[in-house]
PDB file of N, CA and C in Angstrom:
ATOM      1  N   UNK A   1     138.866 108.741  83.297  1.00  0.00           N
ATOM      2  CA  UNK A   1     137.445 108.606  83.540  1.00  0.00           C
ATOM      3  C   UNK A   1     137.224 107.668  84.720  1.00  0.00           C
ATOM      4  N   UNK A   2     136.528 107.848  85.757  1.00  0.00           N
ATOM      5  CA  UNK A   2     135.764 106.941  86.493  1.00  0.00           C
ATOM      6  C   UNK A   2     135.438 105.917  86.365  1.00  0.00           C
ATOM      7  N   UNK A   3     135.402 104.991  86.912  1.00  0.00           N
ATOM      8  CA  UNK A   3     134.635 104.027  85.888  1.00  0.00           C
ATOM      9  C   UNK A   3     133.681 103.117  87.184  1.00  0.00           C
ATOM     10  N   UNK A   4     132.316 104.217  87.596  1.00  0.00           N
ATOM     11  CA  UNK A   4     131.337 103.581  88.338  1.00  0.00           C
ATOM     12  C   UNK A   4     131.023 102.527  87.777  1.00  0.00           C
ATOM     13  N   UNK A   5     131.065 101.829  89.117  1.00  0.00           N
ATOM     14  CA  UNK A   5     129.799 100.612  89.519  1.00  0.00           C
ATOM     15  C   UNK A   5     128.876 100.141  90.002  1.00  0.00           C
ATOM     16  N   UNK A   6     127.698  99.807  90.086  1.00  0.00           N
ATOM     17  CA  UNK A   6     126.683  99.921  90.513  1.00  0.00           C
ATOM     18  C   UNK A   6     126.452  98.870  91.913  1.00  0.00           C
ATOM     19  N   UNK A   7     125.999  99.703  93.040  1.00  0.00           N
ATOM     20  CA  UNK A   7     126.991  98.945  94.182  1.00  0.00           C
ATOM     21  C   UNK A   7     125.248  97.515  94.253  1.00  0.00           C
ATOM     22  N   UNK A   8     126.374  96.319  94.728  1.00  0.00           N
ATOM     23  CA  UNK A   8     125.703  95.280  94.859  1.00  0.00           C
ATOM     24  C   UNK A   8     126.528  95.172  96.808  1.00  0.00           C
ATOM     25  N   UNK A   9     125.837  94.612  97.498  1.00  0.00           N
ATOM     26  CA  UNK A   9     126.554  94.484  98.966  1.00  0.00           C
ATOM     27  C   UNK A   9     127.208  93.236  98.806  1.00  0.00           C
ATOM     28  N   UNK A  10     127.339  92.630  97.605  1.00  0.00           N
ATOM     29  CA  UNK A  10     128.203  91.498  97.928  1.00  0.00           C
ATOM     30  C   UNK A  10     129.316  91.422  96.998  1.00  0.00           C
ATOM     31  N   UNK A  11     129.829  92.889  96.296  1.00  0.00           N
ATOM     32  CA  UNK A  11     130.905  92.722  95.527  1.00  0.00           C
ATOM     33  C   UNK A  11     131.660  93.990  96.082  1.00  0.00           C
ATOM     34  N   UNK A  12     132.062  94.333  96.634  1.00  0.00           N
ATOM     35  CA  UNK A  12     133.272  95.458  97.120  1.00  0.00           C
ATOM     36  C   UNK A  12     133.790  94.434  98.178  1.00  0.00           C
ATOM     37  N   UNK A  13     135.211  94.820  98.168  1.00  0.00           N
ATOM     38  CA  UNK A  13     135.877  94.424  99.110  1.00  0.00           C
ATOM     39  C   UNK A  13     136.084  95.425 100.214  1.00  0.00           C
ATOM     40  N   UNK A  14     136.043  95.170 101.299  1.00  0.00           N
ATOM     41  CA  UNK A  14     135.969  95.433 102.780  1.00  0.00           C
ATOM     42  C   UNK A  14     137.048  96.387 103.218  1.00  0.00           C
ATOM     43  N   UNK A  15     136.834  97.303 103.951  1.00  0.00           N
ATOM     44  CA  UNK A  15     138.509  97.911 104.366  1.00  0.00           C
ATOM     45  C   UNK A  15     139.398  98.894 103.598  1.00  0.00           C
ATOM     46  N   UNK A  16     138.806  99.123 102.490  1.00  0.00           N
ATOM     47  CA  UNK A  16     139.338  99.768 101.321  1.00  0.00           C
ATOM     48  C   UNK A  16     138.730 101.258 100.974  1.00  0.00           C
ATOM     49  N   UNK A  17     139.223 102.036 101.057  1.00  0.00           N
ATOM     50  CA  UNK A  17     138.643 103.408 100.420  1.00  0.00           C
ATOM     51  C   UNK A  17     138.338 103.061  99.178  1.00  0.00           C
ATOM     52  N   UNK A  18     136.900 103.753  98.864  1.00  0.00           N
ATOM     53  CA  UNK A  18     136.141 104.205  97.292  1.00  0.00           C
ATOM     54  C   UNK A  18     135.496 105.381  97.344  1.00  0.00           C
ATOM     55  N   UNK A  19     135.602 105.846  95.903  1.00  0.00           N
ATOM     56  CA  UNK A  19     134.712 106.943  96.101  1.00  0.00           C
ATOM     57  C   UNK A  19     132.843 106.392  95.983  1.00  0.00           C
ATOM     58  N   UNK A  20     132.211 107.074  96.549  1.00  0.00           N
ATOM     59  CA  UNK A  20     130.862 106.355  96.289  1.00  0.00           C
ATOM     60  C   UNK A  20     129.748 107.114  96.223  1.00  0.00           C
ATOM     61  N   UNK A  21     128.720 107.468  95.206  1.00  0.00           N
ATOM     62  CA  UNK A  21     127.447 108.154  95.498  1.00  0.00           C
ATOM     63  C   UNK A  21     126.258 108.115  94.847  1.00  0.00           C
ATOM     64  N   UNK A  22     125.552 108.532  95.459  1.00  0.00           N
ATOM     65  CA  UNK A  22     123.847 108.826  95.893  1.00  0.00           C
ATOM     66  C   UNK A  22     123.390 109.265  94.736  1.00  0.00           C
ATOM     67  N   UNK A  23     124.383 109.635  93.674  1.00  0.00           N
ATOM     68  CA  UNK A  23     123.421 110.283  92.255  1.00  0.00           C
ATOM     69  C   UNK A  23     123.539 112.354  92.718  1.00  0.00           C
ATOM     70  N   UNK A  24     123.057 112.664  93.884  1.00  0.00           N
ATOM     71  CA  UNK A  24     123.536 113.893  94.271  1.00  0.00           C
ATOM     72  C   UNK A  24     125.272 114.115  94.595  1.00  0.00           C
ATOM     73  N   UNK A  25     125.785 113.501  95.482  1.00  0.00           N
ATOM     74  CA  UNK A  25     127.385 113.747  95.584  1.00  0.00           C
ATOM     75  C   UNK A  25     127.721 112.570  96.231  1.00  0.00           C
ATOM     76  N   UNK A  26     129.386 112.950  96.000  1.00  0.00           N
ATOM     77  CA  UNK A  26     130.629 112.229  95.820  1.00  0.00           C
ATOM     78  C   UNK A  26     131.448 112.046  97.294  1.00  0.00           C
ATOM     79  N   UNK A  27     131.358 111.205  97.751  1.00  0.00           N
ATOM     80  CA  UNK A  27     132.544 111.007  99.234  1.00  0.00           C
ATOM     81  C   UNK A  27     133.244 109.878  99.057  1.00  0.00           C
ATOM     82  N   UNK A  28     134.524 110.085  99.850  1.00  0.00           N
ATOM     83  CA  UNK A  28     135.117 108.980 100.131  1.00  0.00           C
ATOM     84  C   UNK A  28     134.725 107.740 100.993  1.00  0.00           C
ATOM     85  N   UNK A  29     134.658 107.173 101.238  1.00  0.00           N
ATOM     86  CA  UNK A  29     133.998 105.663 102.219  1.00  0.00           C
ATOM     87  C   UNK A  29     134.917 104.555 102.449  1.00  0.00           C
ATOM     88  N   UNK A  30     134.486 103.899 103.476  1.00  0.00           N
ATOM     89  CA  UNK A  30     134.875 102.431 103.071  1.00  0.00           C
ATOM     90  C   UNK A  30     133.811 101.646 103.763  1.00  0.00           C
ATOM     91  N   UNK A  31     133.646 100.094 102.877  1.00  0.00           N
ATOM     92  CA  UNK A  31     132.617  99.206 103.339  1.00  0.00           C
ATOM     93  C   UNK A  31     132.996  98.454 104.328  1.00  0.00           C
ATOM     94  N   UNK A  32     132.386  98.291 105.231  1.00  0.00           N
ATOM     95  CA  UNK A  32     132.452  97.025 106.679  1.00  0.00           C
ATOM     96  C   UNK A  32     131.185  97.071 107.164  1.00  0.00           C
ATOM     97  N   UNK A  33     131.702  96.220 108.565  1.00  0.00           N
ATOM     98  CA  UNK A  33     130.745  95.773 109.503  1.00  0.00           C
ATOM     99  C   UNK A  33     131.022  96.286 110.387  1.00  0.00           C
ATOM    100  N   UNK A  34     130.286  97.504 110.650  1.00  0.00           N
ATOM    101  CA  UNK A  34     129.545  98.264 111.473  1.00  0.00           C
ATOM    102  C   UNK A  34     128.720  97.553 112.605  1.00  0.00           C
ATOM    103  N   UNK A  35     129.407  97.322 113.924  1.00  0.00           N
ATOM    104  CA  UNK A  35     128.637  96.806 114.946  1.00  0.00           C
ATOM    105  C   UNK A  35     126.773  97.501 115.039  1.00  0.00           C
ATOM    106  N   UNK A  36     126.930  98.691 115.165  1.00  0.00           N
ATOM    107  CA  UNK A  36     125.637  99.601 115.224  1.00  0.00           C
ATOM    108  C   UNK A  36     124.875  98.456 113.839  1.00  0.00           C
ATOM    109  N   UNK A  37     125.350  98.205 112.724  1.00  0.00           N
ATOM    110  CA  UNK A  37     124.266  98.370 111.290  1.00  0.00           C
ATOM    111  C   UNK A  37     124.754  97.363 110.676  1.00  0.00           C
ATOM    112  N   UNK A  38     126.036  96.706 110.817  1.00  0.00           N
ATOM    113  CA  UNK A  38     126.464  95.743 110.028  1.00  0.00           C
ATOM    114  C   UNK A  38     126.951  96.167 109.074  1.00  0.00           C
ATOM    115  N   UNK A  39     127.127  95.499 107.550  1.00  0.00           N
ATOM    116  CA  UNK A  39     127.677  95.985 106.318  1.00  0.00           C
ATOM    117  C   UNK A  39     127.470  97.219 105.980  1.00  0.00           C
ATOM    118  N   UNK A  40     127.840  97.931 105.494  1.00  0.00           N
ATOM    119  CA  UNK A  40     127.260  99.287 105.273  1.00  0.00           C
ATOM    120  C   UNK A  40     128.458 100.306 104.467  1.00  0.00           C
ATOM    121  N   UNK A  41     128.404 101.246 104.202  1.00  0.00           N
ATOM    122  CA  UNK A  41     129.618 102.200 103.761  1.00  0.00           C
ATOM    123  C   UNK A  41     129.489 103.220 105.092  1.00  0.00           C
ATOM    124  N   UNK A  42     130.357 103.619 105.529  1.00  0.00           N
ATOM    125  CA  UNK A  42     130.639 104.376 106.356  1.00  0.00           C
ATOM    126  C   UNK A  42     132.276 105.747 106.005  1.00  0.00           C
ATOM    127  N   UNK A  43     132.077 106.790 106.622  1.00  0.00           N
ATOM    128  CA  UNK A  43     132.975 108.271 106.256  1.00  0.00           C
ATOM    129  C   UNK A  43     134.279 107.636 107.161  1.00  0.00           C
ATOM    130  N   UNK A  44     134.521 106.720 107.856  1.00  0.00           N
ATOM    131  CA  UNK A  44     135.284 106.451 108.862  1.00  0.00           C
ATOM    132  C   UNK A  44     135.287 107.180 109.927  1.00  0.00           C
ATOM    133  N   UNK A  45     134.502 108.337 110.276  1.00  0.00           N
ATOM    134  CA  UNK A  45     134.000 109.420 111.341  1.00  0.00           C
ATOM    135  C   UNK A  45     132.919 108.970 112.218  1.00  0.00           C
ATOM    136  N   UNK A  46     132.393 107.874 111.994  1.00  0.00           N
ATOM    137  CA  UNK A  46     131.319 107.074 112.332  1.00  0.00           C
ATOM    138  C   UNK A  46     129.888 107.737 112.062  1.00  0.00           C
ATOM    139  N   UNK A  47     129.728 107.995 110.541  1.00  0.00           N
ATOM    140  CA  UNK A  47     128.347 108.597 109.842  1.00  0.00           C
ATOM    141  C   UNK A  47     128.410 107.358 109.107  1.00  0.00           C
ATOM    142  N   UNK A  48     127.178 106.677 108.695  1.00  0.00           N
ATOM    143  CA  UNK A  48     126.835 105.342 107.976  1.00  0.00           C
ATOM    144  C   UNK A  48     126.322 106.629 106.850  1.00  0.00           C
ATOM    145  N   UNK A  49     126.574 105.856 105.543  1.00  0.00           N
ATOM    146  CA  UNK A  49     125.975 106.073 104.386  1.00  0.00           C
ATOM    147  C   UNK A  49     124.959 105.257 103.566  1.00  0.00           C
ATOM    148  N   UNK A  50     123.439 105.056 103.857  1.00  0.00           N
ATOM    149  CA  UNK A  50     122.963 104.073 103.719  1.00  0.00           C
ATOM    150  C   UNK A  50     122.468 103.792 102.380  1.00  0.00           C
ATOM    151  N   UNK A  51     122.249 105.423 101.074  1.00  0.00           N
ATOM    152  CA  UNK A  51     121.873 105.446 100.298  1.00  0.00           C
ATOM    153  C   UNK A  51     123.113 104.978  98.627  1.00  0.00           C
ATOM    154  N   UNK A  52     124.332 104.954  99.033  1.00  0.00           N
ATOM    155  CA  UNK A  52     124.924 104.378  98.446  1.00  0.00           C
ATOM    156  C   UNK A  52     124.432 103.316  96.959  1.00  0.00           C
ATOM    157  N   UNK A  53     124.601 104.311  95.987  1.00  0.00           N
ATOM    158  CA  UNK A  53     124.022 103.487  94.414  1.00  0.00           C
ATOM    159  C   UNK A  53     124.969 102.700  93.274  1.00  0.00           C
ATOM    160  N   UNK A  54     125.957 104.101  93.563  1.00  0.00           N
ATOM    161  CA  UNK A  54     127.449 103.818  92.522  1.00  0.00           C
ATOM    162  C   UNK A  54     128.758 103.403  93.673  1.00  0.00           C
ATOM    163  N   UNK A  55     130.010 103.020  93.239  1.00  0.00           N
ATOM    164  CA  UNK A  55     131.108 103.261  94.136  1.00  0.00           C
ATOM    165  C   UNK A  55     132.406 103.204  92.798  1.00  0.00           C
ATOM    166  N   UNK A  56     133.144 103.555  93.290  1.00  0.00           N
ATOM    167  CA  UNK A  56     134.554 103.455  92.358  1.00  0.00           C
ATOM    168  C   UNK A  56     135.450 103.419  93.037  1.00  0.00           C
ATOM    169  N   UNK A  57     136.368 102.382  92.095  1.00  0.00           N
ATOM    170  CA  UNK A  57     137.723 102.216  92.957  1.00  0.00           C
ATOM    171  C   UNK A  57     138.752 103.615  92.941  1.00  0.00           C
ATOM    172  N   UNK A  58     138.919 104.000  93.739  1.00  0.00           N
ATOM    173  CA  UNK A  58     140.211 104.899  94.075  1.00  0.00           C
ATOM    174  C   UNK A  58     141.933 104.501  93.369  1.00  0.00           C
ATOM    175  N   UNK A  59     141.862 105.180  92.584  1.00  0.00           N
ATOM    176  CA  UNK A  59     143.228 104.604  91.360  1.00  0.00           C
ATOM    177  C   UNK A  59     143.937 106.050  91.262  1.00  0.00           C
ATOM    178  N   UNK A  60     144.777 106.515  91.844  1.00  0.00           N
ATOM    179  CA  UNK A  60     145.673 107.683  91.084  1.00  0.00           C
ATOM    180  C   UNK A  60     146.915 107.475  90.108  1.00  0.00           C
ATOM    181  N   UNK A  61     147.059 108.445  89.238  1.00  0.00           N
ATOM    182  CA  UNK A  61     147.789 108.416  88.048  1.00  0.00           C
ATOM    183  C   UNK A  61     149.321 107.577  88.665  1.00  0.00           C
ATOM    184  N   UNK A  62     149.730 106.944  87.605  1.00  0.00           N
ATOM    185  CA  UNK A  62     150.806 106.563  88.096  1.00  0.00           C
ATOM    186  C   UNK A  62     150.862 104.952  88.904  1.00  0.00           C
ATOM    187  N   UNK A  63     149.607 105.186  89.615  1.00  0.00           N
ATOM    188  CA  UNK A  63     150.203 103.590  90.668  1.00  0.00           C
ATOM    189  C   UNK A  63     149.598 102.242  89.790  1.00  0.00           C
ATOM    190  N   UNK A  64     150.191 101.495  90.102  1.00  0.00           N
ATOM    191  CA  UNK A  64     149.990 100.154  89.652  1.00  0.00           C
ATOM    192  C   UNK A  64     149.141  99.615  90.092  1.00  0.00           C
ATOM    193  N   UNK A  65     147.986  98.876  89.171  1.00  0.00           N
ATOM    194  CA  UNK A  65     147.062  98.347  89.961  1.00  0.00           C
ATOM    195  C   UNK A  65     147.440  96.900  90.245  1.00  0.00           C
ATOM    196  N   UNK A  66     146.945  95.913  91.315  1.00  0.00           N
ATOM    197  CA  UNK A  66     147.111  95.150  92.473  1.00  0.00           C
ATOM    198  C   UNK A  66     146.181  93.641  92.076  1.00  0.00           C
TER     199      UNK A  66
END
């Protein structure tokens, strides 16, 4: 199971793929600082995602968490 969180801008760590969404759908992201916008989630394609509600950490079967 997933286990969303309800995104606050001051609790994800930076640099890291999550999955993250809008309540409509699901993308991959990661959060930084975006010269254009500052903090933000971004596709790494340079599309900002500004509506961002939930995010989840990215965990596949098997790996150890850190």
């Amino acid at each position: 199971m997933i286990q969303w969180k309800k995104y606050d801008p001051r609790k994800p760590v930076s640099h890291i793929p999550y999955l993250v969404t809008n309540g409509d759908y699901v993308l991959k992201a990661i959060h930084a600082n975006y010269r254009e916008v500052g903090y933000t989630w971004g596709d790494g394609e340079r599309a900002f995602l500004p509506d961002v509600t939930h995010y989840a950490e990215i965990n596949l079967p098997g790996e150890v968490d850190q």
